[in-house]
C-alpha atoms as a PDB file:
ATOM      1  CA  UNK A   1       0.000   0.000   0.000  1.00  0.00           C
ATOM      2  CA  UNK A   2       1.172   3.377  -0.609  1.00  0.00           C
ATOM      3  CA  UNK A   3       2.531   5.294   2.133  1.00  0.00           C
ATOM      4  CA  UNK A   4       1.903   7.726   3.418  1.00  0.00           C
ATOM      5  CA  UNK A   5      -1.629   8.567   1.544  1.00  0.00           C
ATOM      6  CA  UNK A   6      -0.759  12.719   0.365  1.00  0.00           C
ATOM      7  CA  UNK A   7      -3.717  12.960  -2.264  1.00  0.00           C
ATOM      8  CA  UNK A   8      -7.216  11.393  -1.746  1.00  0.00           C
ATOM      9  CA  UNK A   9      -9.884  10.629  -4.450  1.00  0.00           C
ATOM     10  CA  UNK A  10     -13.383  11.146  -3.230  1.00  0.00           C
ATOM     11  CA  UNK A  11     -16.462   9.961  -5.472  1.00  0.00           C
ATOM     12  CA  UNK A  12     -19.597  11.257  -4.819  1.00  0.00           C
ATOM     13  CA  UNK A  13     -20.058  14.708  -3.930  1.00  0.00           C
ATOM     14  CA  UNK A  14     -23.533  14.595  -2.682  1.00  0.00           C
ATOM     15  CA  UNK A  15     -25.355  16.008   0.836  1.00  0.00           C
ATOM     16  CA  UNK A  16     -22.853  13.394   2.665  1.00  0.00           C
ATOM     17  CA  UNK A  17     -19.565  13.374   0.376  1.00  0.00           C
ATOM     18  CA  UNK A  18     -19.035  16.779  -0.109  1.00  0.00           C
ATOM     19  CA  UNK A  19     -18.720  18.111   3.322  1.00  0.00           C
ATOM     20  CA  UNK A  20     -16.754  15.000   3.928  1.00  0.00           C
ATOM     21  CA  UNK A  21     -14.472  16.026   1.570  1.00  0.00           C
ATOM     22  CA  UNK A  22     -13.906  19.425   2.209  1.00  0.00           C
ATOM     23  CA  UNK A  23     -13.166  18.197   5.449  1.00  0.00           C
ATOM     24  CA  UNK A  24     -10.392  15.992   4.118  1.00  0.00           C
ATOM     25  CA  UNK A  25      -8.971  19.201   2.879  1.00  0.00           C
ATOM     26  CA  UNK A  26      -8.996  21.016   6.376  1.00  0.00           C
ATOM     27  CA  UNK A  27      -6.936  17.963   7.761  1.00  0.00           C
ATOM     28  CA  UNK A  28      -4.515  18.690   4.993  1.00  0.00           C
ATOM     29  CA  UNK A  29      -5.066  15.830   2.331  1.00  0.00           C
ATOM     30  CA  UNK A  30      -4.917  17.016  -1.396  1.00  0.00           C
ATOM     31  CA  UNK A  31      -8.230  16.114  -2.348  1.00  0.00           C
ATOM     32  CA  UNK A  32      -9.321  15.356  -5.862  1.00  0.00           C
ATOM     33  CA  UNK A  33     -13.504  14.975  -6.365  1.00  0.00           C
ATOM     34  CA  UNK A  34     -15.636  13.632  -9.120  1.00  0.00           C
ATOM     35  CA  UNK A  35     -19.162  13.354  -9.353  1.00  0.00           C
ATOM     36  CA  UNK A  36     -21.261  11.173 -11.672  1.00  0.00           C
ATOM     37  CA  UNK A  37     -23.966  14.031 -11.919  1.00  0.00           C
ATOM     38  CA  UNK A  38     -23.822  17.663 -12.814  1.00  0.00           C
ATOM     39  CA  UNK A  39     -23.754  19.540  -9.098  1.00  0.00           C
ATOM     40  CA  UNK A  40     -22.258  22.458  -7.682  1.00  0.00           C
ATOM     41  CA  UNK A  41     -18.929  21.796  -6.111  1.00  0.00           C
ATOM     42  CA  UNK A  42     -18.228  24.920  -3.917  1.00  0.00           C
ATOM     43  CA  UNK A  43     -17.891  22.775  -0.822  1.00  0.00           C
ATOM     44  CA  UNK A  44     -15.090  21.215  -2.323  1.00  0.00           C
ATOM     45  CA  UNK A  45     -13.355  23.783  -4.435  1.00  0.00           C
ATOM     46  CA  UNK A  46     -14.227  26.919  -1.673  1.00  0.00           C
ATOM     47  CA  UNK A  47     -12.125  24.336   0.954  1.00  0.00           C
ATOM     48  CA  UNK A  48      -9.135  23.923  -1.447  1.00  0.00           C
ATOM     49  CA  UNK A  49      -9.887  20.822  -3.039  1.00  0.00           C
ATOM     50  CA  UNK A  50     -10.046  20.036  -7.204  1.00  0.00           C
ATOM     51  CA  UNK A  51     -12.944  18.435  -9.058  1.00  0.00           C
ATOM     52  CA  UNK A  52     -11.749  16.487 -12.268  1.00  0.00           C
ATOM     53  CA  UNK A  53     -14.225  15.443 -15.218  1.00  0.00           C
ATOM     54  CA  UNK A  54     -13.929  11.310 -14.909  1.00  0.00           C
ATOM     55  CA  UNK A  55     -12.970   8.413 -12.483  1.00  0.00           C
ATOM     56  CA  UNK A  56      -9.924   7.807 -14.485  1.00  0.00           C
ATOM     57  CA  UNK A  57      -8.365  10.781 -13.292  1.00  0.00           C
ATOM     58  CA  UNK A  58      -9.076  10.305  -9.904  1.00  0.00           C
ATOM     59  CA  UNK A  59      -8.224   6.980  -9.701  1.00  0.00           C
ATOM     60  CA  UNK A  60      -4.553   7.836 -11.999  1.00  0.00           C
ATOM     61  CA  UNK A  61      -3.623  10.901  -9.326  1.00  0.00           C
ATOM     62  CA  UNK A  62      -5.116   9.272  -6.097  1.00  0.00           C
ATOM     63  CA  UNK A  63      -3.206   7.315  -3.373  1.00  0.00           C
ATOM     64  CA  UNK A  64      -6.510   6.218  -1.619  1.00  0.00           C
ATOM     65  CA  UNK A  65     -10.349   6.659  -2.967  1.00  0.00           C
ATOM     66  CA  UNK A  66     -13.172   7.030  -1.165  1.00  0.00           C
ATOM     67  CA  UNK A  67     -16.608   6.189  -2.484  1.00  0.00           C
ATOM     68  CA  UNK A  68     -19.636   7.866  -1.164  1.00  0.00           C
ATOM     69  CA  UNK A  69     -22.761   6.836  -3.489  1.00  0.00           C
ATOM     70  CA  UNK A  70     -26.431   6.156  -2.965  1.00  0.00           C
ATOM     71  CA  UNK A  71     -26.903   1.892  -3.598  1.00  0.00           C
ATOM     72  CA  UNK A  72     -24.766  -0.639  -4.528  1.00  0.00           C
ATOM     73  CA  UNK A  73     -25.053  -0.576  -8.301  1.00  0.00           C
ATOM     74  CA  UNK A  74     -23.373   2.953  -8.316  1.00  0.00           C
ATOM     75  CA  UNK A  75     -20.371   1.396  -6.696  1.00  0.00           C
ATOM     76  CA  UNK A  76     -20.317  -1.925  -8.720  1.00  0.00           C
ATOM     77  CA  UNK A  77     -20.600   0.598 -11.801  1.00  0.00           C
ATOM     78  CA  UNK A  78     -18.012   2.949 -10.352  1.00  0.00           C
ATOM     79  CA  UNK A  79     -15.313   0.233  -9.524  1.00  0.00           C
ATOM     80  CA  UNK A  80     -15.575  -2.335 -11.442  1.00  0.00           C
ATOM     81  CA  UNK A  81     -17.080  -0.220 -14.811  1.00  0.00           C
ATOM     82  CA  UNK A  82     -14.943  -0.268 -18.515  1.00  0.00           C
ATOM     83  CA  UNK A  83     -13.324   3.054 -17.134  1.00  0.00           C
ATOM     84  CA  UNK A  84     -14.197   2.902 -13.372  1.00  0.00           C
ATOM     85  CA  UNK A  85     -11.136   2.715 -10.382  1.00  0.00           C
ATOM     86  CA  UNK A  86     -10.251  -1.056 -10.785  1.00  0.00           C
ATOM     87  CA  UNK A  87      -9.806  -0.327 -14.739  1.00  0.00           C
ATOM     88  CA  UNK A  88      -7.599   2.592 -14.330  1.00  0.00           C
ATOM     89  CA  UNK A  89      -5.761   1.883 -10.577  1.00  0.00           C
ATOM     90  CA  UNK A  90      -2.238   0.464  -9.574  1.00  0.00           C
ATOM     91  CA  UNK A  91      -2.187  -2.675  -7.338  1.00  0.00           C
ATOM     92  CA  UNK A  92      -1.520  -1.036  -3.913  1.00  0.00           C
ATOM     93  CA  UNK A  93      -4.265   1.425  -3.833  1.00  0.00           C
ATOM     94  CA  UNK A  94      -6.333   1.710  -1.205  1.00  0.00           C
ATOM     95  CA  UNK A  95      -9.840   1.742  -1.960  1.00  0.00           C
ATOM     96  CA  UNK A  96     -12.694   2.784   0.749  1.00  0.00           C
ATOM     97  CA  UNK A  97     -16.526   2.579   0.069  1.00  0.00           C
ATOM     98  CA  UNK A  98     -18.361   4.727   2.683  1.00  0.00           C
ATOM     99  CA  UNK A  99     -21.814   4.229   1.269  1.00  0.00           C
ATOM    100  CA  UNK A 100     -24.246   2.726   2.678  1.00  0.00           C
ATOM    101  CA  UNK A 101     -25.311  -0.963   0.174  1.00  0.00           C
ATOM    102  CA  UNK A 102     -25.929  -4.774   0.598  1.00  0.00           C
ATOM    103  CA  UNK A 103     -23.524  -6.646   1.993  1.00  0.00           C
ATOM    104  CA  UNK A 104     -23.710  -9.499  -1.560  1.00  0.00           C
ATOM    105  CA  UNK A 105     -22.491  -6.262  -2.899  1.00  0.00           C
ATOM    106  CA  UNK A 106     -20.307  -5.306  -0.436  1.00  0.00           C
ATOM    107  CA  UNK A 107     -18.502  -8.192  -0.645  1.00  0.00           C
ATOM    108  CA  UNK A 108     -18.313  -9.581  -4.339  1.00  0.00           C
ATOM    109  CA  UNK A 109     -16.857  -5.570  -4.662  1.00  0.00           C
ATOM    110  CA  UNK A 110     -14.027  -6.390  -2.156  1.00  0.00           C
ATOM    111  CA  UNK A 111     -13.340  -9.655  -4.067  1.00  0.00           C
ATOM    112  CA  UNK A 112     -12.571  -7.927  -6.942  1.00  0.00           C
ATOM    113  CA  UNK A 113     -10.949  -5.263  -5.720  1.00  0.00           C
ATOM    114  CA  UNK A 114      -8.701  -7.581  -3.766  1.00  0.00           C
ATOM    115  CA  UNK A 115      -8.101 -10.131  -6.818  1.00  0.00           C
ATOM    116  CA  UNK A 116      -6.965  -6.685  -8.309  1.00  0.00           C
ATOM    117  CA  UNK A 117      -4.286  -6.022  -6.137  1.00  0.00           C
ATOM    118  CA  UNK A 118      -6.260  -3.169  -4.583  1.00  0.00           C
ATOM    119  CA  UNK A 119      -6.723  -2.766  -0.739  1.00  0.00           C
ATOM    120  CA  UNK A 120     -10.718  -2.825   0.326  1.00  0.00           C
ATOM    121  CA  UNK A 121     -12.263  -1.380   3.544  1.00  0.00           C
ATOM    122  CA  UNK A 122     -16.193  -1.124   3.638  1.00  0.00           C
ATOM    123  CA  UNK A 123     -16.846   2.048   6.209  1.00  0.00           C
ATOM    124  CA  UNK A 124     -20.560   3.573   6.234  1.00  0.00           C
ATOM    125  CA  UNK A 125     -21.127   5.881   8.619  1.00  0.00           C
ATOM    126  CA  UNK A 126     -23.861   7.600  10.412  1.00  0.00           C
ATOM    127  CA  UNK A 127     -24.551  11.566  11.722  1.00  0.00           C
ATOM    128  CA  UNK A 128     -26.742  12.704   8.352  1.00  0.00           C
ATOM    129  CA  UNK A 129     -25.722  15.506   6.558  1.00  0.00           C
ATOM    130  CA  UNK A 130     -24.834  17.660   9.996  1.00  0.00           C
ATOM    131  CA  UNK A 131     -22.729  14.827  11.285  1.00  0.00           C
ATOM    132  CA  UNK A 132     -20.980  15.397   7.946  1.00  0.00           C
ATOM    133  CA  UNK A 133     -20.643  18.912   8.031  1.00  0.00           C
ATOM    134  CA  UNK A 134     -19.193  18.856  11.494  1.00  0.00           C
ATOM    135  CA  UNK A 135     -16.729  16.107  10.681  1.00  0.00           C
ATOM    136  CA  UNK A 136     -18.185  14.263  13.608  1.00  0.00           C
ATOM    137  CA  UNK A 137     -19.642  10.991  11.899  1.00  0.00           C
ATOM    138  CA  UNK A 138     -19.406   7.736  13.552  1.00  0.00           C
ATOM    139  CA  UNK A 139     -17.518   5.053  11.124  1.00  0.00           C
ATOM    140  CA  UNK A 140     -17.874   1.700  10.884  1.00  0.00           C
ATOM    141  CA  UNK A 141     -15.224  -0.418   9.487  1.00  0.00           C
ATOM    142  CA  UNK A 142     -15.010  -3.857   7.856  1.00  0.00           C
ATOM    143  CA  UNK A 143     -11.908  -5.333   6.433  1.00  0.00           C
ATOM    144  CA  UNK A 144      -8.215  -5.994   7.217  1.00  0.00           C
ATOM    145  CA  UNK A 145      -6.627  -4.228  10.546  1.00  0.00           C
ATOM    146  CA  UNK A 146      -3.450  -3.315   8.160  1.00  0.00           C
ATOM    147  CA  UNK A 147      -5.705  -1.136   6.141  1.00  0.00           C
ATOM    148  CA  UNK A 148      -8.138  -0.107   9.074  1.00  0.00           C
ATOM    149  CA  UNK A 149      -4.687   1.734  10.309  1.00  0.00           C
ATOM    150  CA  UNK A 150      -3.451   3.004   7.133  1.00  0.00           C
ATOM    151  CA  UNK A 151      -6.921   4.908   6.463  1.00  0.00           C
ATOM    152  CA  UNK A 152      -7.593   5.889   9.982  1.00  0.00           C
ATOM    153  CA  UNK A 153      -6.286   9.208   9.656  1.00  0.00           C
ATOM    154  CA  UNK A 154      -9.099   9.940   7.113  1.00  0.00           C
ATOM    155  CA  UNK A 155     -11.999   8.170   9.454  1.00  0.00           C
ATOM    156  CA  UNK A 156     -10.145  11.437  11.716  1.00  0.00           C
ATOM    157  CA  UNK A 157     -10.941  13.871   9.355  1.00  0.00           C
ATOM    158  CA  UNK A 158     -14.470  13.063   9.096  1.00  0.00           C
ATOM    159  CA  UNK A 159     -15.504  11.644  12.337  1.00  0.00           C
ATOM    160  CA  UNK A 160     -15.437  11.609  15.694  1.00  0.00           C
ATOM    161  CA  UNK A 161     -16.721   7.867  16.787  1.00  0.00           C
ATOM    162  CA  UNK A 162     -14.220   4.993  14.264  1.00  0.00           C
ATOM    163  CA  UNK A 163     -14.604   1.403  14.728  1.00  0.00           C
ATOM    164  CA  UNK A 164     -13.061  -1.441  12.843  1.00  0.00           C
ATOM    165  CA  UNK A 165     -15.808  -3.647  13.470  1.00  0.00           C
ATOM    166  CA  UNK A 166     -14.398  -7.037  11.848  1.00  0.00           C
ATOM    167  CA  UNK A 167     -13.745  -8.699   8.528  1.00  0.00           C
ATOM    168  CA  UNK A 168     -14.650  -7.237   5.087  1.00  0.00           C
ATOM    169  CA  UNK A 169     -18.701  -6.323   5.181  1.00  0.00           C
ATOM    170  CA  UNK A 170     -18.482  -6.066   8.881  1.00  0.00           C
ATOM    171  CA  UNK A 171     -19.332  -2.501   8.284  1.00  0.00           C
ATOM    172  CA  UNK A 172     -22.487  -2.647   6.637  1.00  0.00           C
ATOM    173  CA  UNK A 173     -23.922  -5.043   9.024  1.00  0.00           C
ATOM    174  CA  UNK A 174     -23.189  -2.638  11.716  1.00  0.00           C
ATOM    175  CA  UNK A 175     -24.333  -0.090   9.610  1.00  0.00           C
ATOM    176  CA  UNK A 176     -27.700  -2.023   8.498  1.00  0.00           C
ATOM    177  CA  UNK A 177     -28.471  -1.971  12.937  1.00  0.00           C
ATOM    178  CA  UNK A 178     -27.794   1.430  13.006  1.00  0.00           C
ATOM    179  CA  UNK A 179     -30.374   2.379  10.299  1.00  0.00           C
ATOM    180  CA  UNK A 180     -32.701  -0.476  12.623  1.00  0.00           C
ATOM    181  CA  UNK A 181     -32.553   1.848  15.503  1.00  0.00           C
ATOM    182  CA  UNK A 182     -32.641   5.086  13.599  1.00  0.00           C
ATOM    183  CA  UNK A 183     -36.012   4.091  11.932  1.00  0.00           C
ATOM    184  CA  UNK A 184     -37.536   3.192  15.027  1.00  0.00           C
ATOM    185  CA  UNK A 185     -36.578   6.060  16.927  1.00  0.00           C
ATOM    186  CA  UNK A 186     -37.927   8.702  14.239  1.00  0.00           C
ATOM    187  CA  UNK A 187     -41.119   6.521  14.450  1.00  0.00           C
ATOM    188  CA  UNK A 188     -41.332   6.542  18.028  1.00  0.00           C
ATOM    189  CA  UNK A 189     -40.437  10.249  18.100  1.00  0.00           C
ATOM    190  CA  UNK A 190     -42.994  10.975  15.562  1.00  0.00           C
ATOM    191  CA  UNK A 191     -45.844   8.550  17.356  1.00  0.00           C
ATOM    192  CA  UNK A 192     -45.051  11.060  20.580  1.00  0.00           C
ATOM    193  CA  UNK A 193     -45.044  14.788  18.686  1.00  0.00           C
ATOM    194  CA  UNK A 194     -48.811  13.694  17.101  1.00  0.00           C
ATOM    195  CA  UNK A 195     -49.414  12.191  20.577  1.00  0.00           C
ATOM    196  CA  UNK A 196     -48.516  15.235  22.649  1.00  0.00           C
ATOM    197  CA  UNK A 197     -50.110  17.696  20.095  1.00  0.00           C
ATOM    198  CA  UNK A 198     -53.477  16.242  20.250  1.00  0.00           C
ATOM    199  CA  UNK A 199     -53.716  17.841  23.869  1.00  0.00           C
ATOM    200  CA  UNK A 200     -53.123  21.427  25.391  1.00  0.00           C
ATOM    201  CA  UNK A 201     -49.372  20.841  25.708  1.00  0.00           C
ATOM    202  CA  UNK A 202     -46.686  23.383  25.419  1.00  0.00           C
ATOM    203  CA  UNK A 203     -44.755  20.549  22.931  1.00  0.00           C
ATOM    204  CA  UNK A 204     -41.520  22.206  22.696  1.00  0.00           C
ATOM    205  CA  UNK A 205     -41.566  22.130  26.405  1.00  0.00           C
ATOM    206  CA  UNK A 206     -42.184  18.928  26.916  1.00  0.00           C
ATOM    207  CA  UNK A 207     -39.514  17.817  23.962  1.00  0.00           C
ATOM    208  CA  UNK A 208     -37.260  19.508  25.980  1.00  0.00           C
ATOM    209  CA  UNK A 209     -37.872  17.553  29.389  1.00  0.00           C
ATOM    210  CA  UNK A 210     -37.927  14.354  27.416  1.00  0.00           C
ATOM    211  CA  UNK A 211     -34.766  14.938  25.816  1.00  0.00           C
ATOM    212  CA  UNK A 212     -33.068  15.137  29.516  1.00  0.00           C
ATOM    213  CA  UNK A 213     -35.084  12.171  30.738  1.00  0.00           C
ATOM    214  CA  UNK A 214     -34.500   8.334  29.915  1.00  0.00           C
ATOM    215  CA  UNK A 215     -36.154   9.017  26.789  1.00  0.00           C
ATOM    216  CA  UNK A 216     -33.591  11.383  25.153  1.00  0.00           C
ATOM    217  CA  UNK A 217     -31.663  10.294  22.553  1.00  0.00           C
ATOM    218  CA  UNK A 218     -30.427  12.247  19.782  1.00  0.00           C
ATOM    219  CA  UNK A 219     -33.468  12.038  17.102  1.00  0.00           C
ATOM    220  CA  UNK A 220     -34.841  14.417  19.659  1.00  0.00           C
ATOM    221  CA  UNK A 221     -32.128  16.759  20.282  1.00  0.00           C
ATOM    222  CA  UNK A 222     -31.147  16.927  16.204  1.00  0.00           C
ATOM    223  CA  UNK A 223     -34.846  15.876  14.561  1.00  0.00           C
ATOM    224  CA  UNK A 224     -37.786  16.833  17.100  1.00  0.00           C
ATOM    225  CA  UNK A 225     -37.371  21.305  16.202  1.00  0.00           C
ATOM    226  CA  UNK A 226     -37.611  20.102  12.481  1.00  0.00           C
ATOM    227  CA  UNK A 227     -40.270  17.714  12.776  1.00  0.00           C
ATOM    228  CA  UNK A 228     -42.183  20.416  15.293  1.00  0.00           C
ATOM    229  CA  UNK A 229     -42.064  23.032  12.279  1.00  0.00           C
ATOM    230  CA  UNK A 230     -42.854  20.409   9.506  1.00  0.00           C
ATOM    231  CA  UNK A 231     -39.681  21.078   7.914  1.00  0.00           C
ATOM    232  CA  UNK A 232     -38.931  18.143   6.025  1.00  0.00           C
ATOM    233  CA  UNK A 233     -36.166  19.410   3.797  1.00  0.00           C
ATOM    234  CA  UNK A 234     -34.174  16.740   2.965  1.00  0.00           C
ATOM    235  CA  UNK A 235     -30.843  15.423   5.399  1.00  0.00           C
ATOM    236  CA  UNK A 236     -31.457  12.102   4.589  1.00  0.00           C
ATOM    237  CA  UNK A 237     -33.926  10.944   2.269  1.00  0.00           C
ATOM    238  CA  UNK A 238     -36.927   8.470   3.125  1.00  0.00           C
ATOM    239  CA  UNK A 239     -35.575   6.922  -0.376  1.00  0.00           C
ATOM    240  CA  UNK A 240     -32.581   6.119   1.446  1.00  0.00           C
ATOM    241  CA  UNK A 241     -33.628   5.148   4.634  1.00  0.00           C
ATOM    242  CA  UNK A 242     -36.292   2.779   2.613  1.00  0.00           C
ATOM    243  CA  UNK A 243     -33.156   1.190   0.809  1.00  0.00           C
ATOM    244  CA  UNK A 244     -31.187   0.850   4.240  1.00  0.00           C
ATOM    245  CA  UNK A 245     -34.347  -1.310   5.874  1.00  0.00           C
ATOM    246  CA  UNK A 246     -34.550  -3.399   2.825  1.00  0.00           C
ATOM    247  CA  UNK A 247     -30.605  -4.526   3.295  1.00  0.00           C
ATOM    248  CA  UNK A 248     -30.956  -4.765   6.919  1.00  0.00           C
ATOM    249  CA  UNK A 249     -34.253  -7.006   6.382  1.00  0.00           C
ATOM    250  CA  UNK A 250     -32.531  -9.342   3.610  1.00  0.00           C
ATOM    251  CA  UNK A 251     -29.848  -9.839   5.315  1.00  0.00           C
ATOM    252  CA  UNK A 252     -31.903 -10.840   8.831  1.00  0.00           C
ATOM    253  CA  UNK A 253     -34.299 -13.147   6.295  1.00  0.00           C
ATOM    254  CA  UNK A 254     -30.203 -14.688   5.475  1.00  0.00           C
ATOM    255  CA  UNK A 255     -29.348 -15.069   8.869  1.00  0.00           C
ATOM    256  CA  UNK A 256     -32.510 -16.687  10.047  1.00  0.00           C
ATOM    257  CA  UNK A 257     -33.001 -13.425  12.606  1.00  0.00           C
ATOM    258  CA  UNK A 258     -36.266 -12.178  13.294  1.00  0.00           C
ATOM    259  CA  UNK A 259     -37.030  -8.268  13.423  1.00  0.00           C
ATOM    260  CA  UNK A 260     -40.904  -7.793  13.736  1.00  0.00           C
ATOM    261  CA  UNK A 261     -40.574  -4.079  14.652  1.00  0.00           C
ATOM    262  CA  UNK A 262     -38.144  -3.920  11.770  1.00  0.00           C
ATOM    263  CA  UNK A 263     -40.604  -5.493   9.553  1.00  0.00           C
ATOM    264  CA  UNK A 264     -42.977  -2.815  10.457  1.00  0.00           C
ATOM    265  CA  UNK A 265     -40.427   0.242  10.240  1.00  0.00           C
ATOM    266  CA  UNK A 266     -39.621  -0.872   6.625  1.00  0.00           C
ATOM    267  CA  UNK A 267     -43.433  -0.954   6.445  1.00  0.00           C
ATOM    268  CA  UNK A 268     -43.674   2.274   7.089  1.00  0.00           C
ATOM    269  CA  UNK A 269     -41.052   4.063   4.827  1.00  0.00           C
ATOM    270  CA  UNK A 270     -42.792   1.999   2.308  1.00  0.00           C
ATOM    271  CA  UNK A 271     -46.310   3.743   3.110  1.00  0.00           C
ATOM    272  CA  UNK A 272     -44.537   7.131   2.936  1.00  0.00           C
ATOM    273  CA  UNK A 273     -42.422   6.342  -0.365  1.00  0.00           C
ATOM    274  CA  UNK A 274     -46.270   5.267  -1.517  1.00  0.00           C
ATOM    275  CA  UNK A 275     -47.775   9.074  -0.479  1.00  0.00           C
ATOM    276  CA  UNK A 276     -44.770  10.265  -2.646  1.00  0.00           C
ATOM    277  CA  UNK A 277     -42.835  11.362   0.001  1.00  0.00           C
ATOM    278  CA  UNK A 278     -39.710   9.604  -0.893  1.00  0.00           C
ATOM    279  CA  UNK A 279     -37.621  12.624  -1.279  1.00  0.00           C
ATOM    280  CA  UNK A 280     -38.376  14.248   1.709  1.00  0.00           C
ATOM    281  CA  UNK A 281     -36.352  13.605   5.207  1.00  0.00           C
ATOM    282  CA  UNK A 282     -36.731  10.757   7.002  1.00  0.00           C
ATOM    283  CA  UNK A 283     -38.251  12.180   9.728  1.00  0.00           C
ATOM    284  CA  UNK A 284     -41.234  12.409   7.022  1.00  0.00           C
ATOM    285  CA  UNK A 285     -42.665   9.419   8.881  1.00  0.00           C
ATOM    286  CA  UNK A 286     -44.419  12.011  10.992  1.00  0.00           C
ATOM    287  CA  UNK A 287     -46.597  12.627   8.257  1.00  0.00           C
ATOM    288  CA  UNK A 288     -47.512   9.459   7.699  1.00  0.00           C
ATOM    289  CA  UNK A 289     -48.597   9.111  11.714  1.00  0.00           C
ATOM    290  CA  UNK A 290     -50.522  11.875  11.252  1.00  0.00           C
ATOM    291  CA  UNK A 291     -52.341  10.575   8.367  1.00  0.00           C
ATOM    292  CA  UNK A 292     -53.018   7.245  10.530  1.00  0.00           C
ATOM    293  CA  UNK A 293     -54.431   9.599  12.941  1.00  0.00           C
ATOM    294  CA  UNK A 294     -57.071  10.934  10.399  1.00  0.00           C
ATOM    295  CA  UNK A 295     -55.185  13.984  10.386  1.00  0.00           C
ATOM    296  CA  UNK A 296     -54.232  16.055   7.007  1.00  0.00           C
ATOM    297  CA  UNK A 297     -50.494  16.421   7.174  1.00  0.00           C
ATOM    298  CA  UNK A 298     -51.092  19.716   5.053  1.00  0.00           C
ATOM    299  CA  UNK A 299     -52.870  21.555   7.666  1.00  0.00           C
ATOM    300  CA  UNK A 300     -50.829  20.268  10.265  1.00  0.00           C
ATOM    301  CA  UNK A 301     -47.512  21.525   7.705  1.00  0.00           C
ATOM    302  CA  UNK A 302     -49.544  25.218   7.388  1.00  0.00           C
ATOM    303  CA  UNK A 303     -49.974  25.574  11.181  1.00  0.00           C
ATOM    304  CA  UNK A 304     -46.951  24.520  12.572  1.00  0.00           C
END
């Protein structure tokens, strides 16, 4: 591998990957971005970083990559594609996938990459789009400890909370629990903020003496002012959080592990995706509470 890493390759400048990468820039990595789609780059190029026009180039300038991209066919198509990173890199590169995708995926990915020469950690993370902002994500990491401790000093640069977790796919399996206990929380949360609103309560009150209770927990201290105000612009979308429960419930159904409430979580993003809420934020599952309540989540939106 090549040592030490001086210039990083980040794919995938969206909501999550280009804060990330600007951040790789403050902790003093030459950073070098692509994107697959036409988006501003100013978090990138305002921090001191360079956007380039294909993976090629990243991949022929990088000493590490990092992959940030929305499902696992994006990263099949981005590293194993006719001009993608396995196509265009030197054996000895390290390669690091920090999306969130299945672990069949995850792992027929790292077998190629590895057959390839090229070093593999899988390394979601979790913390949304502030989490990403403040470089203060927690990382998960599958793979070998050798390359766990060459790339640490990036997990540094983006996060606060890094864990190598275990062998390659480790990661998303952590990862796919995480997005378990994020789902039900929001739903919870949600199931509370129609529950509390349907009497004469000062809510934001009595958000704020949960949160210091045994119920806090930090979809109320991040989540509850937005969901309060119906603001449901978009840190992470219901899309996503839809794909997440569908990995975490396949691979359960693999394992032979039951998750009823999981079941019913998945459920739910379903529902919303189905009211054509897919885009919104996650914490769009209010809406669909309210409309199991017989309640118009459009009037509730115009007087919040």
């Amino acid at each position: 591998m090549k040592e030490p890493i001086g210039i990083v390759g980040f794919i995938g400048l969206g909501v999550m990957g280009a804060p990330m990468a600007a951040n790789l820039v403050r902790a003093g990595f030459d950073v070098v971005g692509f994107n697959r789609s036409a988006r501003p780059y100013e978090a990138l190029v305002l921090a001191g970083g360079r956007v380039v026009d294909t993976v090629e180039e990243v991949t022929h300038e990088a000493d590490a990559i990092i992959t940030m991209l929305p499902d696992g066919p994006a990263v099949e198509g981005v590293l194993l594609g006719r001009s993608g990173v396995l196509a265009s890199s030197e054996p000895d590169l390290l390669y690091v996938d920090m999306s969130t995708i299945d672990l069949a995926t995850t792992r027929r990915v790292a077998q190629a990459a590895e057959d390839w020469g090229v070093h593999v950690l899988d390394a979601p993370v979790s913390g949304g789009e502030m989490g990403a902002i403040e470089a203060s994500l927690s990382v998960m990491v599958g793979g070998d400890t050798e390359d766990f401790a060459a790339a640490l000093p990036l997990f540094e640069a983006v996060g606060k909370t890094i864990a190598h977790v275990g062998p390659s796919g480790a990661g998303q399996i952590v990862k796919a629990a995480n997005q378990l206990i994020v789902g039900g929380t929001i739903a919870l949360v949600a199931e509370a903020i129609v529950f509390l609103e349907t009497y004469d309560i000062d809510t934001e009150s009595a958000i704020r003496v949960l949160s210091g209770g045994l119920a806090g927990n930090r979809i109320l201290d991040r989540k509850a002012a937005g969901m309060l105000a119906r603001d449901f612009h978009p840190g992470f979308r219901v899309d996503l959080h839809h794909k997440d429960m569908g990995i975490l419930l396949d691979a359960a159904r693999d394992a032979g592990v039951c998750l009823p409430v999981g079941a019913l979580i998945g459920q739910m993003f379903t529902a919303v995706r189905a009211h054509g809420d897919g885009a919104l934020d996650h914490t769009a599952l209010l809406r669909l509470v309210e409309m199991l309540s017989g309640r118009d989540p459009q009037e509730e939106a115009a007087t919040a």
